[in-house]
Protein backbone atom coordinates (compact mmCIF):
# COMPACT_ATOMS: atom_id res chain seq x y z
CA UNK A 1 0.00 0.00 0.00
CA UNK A 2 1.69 3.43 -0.90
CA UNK A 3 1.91 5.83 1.43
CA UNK A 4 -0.43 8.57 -0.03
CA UNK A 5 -3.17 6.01 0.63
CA UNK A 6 -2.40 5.45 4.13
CA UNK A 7 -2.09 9.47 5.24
CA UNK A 8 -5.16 9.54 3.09
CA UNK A 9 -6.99 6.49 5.26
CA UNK A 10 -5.49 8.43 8.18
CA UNK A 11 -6.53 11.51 7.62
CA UNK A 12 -9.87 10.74 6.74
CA UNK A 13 -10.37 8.46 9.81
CA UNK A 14 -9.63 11.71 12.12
CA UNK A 15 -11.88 13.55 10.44
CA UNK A 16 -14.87 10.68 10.73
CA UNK A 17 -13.75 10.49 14.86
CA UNK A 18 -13.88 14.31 15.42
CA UNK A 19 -17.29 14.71 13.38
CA UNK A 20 -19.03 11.57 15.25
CA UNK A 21 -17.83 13.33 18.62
CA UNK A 22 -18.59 17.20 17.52
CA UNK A 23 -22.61 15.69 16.19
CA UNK A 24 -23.13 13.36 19.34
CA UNK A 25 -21.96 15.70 21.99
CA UNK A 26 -25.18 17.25 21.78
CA UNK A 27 -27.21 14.75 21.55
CA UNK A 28 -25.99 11.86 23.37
CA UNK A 29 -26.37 10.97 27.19
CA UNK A 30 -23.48 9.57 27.21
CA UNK A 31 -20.33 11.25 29.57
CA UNK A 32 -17.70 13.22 27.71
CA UNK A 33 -15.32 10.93 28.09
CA UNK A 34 -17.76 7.28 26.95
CA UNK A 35 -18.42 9.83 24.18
CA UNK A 36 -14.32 10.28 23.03
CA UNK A 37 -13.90 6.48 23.89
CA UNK A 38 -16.70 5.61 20.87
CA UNK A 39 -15.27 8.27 18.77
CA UNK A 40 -11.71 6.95 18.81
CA UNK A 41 -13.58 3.43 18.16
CA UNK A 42 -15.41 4.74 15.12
CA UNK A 43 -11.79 6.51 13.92
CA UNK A 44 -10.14 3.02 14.49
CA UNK A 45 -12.58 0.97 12.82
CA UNK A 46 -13.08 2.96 9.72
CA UNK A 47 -9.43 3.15 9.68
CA UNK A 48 -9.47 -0.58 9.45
CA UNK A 49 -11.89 -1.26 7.14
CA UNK A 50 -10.24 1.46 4.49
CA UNK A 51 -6.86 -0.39 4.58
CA UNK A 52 -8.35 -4.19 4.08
CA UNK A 53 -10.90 -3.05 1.31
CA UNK A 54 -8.08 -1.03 -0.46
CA UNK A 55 -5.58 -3.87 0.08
CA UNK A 56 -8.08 -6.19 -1.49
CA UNK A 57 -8.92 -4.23 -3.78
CA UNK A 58 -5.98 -3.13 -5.30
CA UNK A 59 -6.16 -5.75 -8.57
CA UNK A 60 -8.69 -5.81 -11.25
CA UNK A 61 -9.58 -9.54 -11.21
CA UNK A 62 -10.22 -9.06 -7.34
CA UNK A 63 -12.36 -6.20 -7.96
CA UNK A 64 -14.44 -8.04 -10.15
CA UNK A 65 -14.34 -11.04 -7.72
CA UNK A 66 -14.93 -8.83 -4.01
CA UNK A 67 -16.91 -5.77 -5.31
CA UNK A 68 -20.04 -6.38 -6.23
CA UNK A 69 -20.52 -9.11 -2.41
CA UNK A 70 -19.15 -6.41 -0.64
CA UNK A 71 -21.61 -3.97 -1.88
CA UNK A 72 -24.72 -5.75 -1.46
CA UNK A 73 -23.27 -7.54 1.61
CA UNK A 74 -23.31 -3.59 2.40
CA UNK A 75 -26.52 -2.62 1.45
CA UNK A 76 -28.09 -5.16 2.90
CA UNK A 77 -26.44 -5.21 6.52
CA UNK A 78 -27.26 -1.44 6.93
CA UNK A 79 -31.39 -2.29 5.93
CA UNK A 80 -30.75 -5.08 8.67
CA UNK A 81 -29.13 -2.73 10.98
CA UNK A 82 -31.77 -0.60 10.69
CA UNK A 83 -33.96 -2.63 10.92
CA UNK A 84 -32.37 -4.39 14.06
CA UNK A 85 -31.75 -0.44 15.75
CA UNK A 86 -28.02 -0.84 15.70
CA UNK A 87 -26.93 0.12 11.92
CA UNK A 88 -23.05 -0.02 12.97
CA UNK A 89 -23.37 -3.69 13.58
CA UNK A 90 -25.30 -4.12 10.76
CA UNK A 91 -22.54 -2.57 8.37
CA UNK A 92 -19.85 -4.59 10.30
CA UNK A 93 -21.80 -7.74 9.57
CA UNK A 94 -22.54 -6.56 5.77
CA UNK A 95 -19.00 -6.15 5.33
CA UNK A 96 -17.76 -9.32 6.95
CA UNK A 97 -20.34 -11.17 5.22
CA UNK A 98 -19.30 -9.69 1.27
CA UNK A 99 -15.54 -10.65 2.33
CA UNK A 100 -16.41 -14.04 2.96
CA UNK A 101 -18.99 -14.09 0.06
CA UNK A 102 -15.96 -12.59 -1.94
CA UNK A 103 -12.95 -15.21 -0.43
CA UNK A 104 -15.44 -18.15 -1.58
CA UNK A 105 -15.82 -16.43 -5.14
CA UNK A 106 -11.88 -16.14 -5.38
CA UNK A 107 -11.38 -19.61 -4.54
CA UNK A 108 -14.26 -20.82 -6.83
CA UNK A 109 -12.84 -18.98 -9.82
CA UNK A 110 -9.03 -20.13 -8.46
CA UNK A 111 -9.79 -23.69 -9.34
């Protein structure tokens, strides 16, 4: 991964933490500090999830093979988290669910 991609991811994760802290701070019940605590946990999980999708998608033939599971695996894991009142487990579970959809695919098309 070059390195314009990871100050990018970085940069962008920062941002993502410092908004999710600025728009709950007046809404939330939670303390000031719970409140920084789930911020740096958004920050760090975005973070995470920037790096593996760029890694994996960083070839063509993957692209075709990961992008569209990990879109609808997307789409339909926020609907669920919705649906379920927790749309941040919902997009976790989307996203784990179109990698593994995806690592199936590559090993299908591998043989």
């Amino acid at each position: 991964m070059d390195r314009t991609r990871i100050v990018r991811g970085v940069l962008i994760s920062i941002i993502l933490g410092l908004l999710f802290f600025f728009l709950n701070q007046t809404q939330s019940t939670y303390t000031t500090t719970e409140l920084l605590l789930r911020s740096i946990l958004v920050a760090i999980v975005f973070a995470i999830l920037y790096f593996v999708v760029f890694i994996i998608l960083s070839h063509d033939t993957r692209k075709r093979i990961y992008g569209p599971p990990l879109l609808i695996g997307i789409i339909l894991g926020i609907l669920v988290g919705q649906w379920l009142a927790h749309a941040l487990v919902g997009l976790a579970i989307g996203v784990a669910v179109g990698l593994i959809i995806g690592a199936i695919r590559q090993r299908f098309f591998k043989e």
